[in-house]
Protein backbone atom coordinates (compact mmCIF):
# COMPACT_ATOMS: atom_id res chain seq x y z
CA UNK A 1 0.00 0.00 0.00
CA UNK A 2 1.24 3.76 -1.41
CA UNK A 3 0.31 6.83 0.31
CA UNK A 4 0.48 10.02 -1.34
CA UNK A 5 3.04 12.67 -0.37
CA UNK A 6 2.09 14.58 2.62
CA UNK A 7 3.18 17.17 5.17
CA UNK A 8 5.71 14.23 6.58
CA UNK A 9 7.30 12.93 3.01
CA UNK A 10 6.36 9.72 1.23
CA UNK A 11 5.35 6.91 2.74
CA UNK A 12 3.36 8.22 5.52
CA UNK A 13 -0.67 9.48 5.82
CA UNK A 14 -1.43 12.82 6.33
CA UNK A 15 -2.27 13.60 9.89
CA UNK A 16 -6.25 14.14 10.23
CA UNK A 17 -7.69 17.23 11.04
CA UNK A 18 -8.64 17.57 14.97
CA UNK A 19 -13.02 16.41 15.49
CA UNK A 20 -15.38 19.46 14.91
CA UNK A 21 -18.86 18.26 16.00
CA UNK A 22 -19.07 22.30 17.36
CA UNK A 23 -18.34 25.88 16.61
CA UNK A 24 -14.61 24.80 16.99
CA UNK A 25 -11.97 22.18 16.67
CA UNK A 26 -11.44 19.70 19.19
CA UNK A 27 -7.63 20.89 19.89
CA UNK A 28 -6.00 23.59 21.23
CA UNK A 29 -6.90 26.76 19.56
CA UNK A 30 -5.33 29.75 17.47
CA UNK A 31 -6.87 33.41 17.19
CA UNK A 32 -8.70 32.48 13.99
CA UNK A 33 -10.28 29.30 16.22
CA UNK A 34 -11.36 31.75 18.79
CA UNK A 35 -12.73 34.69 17.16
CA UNK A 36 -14.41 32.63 14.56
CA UNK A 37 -15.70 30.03 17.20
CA UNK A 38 -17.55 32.86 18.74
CA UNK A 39 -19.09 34.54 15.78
CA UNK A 40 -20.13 31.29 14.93
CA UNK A 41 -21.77 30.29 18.46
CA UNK A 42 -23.44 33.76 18.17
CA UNK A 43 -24.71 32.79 14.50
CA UNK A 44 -25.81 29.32 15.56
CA UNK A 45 -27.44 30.62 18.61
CA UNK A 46 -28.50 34.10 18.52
CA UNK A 47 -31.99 33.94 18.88
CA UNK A 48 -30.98 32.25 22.80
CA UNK A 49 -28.56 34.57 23.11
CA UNK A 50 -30.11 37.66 22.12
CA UNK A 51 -33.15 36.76 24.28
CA UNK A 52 -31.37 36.23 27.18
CA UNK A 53 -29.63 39.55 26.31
CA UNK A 54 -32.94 41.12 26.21
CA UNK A 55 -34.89 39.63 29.42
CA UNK A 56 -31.20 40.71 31.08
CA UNK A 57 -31.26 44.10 30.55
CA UNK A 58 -35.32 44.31 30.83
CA UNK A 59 -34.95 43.22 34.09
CA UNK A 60 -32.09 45.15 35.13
CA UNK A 61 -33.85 48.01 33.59
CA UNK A 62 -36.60 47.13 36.09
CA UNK A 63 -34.23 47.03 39.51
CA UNK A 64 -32.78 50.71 37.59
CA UNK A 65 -36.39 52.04 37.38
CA UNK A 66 -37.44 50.91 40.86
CA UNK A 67 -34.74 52.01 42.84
CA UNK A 68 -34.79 55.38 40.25
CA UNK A 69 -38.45 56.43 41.62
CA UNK A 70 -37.70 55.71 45.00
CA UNK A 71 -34.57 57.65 44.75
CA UNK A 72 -36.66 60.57 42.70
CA UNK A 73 -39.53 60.40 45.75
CA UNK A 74 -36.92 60.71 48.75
CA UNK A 75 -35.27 63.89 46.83
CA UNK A 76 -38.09 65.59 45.09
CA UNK A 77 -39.28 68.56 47.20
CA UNK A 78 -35.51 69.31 47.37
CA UNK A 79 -35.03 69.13 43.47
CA UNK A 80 -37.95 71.33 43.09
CA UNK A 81 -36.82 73.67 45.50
CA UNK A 82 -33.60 73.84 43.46
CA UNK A 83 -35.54 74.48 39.76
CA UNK A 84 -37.70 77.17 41.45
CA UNK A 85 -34.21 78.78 41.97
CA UNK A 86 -33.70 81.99 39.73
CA UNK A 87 -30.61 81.82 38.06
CA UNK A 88 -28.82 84.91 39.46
CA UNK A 89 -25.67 83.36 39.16
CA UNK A 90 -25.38 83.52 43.48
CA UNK A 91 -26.08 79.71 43.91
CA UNK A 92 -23.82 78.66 46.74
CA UNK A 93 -22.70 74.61 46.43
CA UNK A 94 -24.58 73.64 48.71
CA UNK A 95 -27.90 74.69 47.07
CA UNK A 96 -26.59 71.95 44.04
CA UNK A 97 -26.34 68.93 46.70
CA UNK A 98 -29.75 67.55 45.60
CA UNK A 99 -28.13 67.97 41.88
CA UNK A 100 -24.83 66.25 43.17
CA UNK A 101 -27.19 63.58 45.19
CA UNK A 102 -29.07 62.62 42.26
CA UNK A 103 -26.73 61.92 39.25
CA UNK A 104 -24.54 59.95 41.87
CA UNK A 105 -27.71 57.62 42.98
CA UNK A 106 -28.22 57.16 38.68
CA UNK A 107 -24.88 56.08 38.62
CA UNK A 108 -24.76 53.44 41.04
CA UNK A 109 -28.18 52.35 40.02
CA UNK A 110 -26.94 52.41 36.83
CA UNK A 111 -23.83 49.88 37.67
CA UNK A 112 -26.21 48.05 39.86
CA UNK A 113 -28.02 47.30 37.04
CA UNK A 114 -25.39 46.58 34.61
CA UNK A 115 -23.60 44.51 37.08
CA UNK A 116 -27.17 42.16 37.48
CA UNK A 117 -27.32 41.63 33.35
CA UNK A 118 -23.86 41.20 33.32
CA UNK A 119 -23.85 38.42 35.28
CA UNK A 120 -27.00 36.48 33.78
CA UNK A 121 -25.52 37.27 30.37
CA UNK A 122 -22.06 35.60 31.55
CA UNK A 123 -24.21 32.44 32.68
CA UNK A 124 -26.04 32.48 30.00
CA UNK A 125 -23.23 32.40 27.00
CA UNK A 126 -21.38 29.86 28.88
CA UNK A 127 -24.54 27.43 28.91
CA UNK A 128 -24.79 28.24 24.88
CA UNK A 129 -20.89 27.52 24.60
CA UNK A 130 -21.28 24.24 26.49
CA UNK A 131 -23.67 22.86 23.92
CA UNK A 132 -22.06 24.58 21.19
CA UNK A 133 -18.74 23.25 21.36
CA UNK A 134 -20.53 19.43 21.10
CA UNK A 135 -22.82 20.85 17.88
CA UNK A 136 -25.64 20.39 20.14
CA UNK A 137 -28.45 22.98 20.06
CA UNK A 138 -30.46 24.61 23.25
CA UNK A 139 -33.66 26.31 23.79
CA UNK A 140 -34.09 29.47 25.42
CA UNK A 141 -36.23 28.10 28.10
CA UNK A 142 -33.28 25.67 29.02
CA UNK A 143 -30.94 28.22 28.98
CA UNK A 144 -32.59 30.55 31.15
CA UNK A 145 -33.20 27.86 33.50
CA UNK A 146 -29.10 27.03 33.97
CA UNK A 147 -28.45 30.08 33.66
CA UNK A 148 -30.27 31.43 36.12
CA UNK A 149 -29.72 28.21 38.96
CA UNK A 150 -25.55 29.75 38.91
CA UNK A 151 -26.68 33.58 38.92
CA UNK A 152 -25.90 33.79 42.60
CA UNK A 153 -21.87 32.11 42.17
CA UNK A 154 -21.54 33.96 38.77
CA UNK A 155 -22.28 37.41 40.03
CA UNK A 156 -19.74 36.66 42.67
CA UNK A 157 -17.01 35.89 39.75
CA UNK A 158 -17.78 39.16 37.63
CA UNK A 159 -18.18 41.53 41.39
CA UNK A 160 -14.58 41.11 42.36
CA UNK A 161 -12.87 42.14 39.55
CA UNK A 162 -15.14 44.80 38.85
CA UNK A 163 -14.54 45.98 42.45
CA UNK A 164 -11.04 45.67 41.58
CA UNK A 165 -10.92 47.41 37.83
CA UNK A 166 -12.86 50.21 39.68
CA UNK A 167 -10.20 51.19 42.57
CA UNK A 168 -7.99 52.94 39.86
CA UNK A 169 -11.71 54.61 38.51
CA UNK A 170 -12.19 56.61 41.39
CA UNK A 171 -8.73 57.40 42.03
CA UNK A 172 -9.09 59.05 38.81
CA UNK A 173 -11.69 60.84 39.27
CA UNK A 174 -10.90 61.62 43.04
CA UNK A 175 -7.81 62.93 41.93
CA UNK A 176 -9.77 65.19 39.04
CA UNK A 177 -12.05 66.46 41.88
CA UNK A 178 -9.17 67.67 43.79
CA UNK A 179 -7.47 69.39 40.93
CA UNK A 180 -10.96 71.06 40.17
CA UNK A 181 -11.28 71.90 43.83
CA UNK A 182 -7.68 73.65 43.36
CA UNK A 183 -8.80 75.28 40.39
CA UNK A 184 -11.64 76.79 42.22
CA UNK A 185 -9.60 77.64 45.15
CA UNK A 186 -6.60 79.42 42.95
CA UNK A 187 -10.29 81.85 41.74
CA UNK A 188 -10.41 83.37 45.16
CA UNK A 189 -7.87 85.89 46.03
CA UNK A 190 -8.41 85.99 49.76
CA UNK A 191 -8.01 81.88 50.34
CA UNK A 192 -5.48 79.71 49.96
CA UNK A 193 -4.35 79.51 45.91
CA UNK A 194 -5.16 75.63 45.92
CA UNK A 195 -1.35 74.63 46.00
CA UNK A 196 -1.96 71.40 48.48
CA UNK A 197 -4.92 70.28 46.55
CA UNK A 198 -3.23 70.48 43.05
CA UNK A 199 -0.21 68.64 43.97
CA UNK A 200 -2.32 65.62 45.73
CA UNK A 201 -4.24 65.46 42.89
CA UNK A 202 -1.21 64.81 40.96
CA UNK A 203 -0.31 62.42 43.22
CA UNK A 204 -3.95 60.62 43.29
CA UNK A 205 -3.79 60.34 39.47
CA UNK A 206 -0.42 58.76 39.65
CA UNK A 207 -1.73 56.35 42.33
CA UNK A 208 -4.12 55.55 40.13
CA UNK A 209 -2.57 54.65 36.75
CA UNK A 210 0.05 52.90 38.82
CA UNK A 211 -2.92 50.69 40.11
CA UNK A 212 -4.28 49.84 36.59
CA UNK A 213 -1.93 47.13 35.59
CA UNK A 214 -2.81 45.67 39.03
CA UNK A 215 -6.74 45.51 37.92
CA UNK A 216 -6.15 44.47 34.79
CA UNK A 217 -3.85 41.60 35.87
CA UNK A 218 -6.90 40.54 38.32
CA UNK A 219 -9.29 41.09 35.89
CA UNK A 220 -7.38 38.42 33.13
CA UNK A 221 -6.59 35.94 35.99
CA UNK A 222 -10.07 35.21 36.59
CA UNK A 223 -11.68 35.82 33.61
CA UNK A 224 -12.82 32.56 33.15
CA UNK A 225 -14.13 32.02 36.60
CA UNK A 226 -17.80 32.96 35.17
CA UNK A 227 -17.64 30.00 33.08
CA UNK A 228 -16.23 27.51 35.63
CA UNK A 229 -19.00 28.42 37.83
CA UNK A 230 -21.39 27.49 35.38
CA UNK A 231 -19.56 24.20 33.75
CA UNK A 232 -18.07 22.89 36.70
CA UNK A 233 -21.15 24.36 39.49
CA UNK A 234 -18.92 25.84 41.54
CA UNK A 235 -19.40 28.09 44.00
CA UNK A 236 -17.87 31.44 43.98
CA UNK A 237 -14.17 31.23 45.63
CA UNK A 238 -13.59 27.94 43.82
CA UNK A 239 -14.26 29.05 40.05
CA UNK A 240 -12.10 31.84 41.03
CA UNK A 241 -9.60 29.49 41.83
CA UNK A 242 -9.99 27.67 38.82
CA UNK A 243 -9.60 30.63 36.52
CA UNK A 244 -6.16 31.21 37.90
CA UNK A 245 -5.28 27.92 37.84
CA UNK A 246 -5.78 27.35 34.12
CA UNK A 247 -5.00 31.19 33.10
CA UNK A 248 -1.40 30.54 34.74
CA UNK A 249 1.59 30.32 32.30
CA UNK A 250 -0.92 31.74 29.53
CA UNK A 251 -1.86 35.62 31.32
CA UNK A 252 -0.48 36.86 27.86
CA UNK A 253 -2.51 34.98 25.37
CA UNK A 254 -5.70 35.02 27.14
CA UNK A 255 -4.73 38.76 27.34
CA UNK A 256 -3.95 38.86 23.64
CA UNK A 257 -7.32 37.04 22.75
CA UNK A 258 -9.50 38.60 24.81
CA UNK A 259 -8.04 42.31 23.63
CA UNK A 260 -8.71 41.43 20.21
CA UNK A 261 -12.34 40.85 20.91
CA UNK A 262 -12.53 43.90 23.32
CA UNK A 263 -10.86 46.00 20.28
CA UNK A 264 -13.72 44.67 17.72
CA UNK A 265 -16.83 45.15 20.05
CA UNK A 266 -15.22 48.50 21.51
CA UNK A 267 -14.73 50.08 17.60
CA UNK A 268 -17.94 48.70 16.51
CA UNK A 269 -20.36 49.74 19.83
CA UNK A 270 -18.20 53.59 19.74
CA UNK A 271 -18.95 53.71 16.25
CA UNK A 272 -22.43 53.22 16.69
CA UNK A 273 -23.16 55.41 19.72
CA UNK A 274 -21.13 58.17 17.94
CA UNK A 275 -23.24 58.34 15.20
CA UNK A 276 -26.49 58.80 17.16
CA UNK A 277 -25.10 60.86 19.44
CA UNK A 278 -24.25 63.49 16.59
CA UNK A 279 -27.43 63.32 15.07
CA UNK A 280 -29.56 63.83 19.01
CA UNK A 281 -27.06 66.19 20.78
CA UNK A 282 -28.33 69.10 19.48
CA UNK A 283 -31.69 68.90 19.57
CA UNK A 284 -32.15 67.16 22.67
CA UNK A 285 -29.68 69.06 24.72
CA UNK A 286 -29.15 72.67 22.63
CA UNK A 287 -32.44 73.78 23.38
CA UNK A 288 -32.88 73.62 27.15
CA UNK A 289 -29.34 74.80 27.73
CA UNK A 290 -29.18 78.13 25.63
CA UNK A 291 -32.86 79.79 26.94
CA UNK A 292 -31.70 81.37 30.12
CA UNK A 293 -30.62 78.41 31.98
CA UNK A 294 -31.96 77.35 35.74
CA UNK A 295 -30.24 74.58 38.59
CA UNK A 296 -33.80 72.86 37.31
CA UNK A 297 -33.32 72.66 33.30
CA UNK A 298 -29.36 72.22 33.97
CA UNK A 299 -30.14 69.20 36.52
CA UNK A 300 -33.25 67.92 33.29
CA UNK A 301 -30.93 68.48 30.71
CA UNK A 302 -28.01 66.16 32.44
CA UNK A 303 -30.74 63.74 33.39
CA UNK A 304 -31.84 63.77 30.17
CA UNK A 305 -28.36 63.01 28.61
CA UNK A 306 -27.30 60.04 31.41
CA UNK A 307 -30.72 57.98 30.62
CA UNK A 308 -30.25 58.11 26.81
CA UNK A 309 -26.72 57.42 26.76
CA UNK A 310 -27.55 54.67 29.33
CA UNK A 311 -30.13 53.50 26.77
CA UNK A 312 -27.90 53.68 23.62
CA UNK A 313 -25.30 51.79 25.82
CA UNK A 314 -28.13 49.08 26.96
CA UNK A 315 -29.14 49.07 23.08
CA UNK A 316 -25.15 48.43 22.07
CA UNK A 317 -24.81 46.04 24.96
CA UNK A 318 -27.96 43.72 24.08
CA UNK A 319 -26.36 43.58 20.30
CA UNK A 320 -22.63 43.15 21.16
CA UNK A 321 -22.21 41.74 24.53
CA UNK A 322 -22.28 38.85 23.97
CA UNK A 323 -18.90 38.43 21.95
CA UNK A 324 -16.27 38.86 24.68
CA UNK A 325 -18.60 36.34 26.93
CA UNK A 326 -18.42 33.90 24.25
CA UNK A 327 -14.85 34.50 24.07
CA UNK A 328 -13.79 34.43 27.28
CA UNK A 329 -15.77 30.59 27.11
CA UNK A 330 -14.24 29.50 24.68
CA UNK A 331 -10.45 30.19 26.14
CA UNK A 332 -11.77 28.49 28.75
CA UNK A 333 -12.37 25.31 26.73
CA UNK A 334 -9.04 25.96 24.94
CA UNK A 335 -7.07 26.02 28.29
CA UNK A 336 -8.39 22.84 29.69
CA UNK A 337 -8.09 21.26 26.26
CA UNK A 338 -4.15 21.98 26.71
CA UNK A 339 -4.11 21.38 30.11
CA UNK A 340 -6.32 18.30 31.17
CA UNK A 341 -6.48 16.91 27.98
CA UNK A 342 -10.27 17.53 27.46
CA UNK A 343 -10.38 17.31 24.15
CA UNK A 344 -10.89 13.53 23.94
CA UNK A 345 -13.84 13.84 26.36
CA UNK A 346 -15.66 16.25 24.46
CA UNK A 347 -15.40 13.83 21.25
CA UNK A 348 -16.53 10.73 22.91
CA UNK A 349 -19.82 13.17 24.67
CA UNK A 350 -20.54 14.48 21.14
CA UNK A 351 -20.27 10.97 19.54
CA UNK A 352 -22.83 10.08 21.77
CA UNK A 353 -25.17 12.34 21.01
């Protein structure tokens, strides 16, 4: 018996390709295996995905709402207090606390909110993945149903880096509130000239891009702890310490991979939001603004701008978020596949189906 020549020489087969019963190739995977296992996991599964996308955000829009109109009843007489306010251009800061108050209760409602679909999303993609990977498909009712029985361990998984990605946040922006505050302070000639503030908001700002390659170390180590939670049902602390256990000796290329992803869904969603944002900013916002301006349409017209750009960015979300999920699964996959030889395992359960 005569072979013909392959990638070896004459006399030997060619090696066969790696099983595929899924949206990749049972072996470990390139960038091209990745990216293109994801797109395809979305295409395959889209209509789960996007619906899970969509009761995520609905009912995180729900908790936002709620905990909006209670926030809006406890501040209200104070808020209309403030818009009854001639603008005489006297207002002391403390007549804007109410102002100050409310935008800061939007925004944590806000990342309250985001942080709940988030985390049903995360458990959600890595349910589709599972199947995926074996070419099996899955209902939406099944998936919500898994998905929603590791909610509690997966919001655990995506909470600690967050807390951890946001230290260096609001060192920033502590550190910008100082130099404003010295910036204020250098305006009046009988105070201090803001000297002390300025310089430890230099120093604040330092802190805190010296503490960004901290958070996004953390945030890479346990990236795939959402999906280990859900695949493996474990708890919180354990799927953490399976992320860093198969992330180790790899940081870089899960970094790499993951980037790549971040850099396609981040051009695509700025793109987007850019685009209606120049066509709405001016008549949305122009108009309250330049017809003698009050503490009450300043505070409406802000308002105004955080809930549609929270919208557009819910809108973007429910379209694209799923992609660095779906990612982030499928490294998963790809590390044990290199390091507990799962590969084999995942052939023999897709055989039998």
């Amino acid at each position: 018996m005569t072979y013909a020549p392959g990638p070896y020489g004459y006399g030997y087969a060619p090696a066969p390709p790696p099983p595929k019963p899924g949206v990749i190739p049972l072996a470990p995977l390139d960038l091209n295996h990745v990216l293109s296992g994801a797109f395809g996991a979305y295409r395959r599964h889209w209509k789960a995905l996007l619906g899970m996308g969509l009761a995520a955000y609905t009912l995180a829009g729900a908790v936002a709402v709620g905990l909006s109109v209670a926030g809006w009843a406890a501040l209200s007489d104070s808020w209309r207090a403030m818009g009854d306010t001639p603008s005489t251009g006297d207002a002391e800061l403390s007549d804007l606390t109410p102002l100050f108050l409310g935008l800061g209760g939007l925004w944590l409602v806000f990342a309250l909110g985001v942080l709940l679909a988030t985390g049903l999303l995360h458990a959600a993609v890595a349910v589709v993945v599972q199947e995926a990977v074996l070419g099996r498909r899955i209902g939406f009712g099944t998936v919500w149903r898994r998905a929603w029985s590791r909610l509690g361990s997966v919001l655990g998984t995506v909470l600690l880096p967050a807390l951890a990605a946001l230290v260096p946040a609001l060192l920033f922006l502590f550190g910008l509130c100082l130099m404003l505050g010295a910036m204020l302070a250098s305006l009046d000639t009988e105070g201090d000239n803001g000297g002390g503030l300025a310089i430890t908001g230099v120093l604040v700002i330092l802190l805190s891009t010296a503490t960004t390659p901290i958070a996004l170390w953390i945030w890479v180590k346990f990236s795939l702890a959402p999906t280990a939670a859900v695949v493996e049902s474990a708890g919180t602390l354990t799927a953490m310490r399976r992320s860093a256990q198969l992330v180790r000796g790899s940081w870089w290329r899960v970094f790499g991979y993951t980037l790549v992803m971040a850099l396609i869904v981040g051009g695509v969603s700025f793109a987007v939001q850019a685009v209606i944002s120049l066509t709405t900013q001016a008549t949305v916002f122009g108009v309250p603004l330049s017809q003698h301006p009050t503490p009450g349409t300043i505070f409406l017209s802000m308002a105004t701008m955080a809930i549609t750009g929270g919208l557009l960015t819910l809108l973007t979300q429910l379209l694209l978020g799923p992609l660095l999920p779906l990612t982030s699964s499928l490294l998963y996959v790809d590390q044990r596949i290199r390091k507990e030889n799962l590969a084999p395992v995942l052939a023999a359960t897709a055989a039998r189906t």
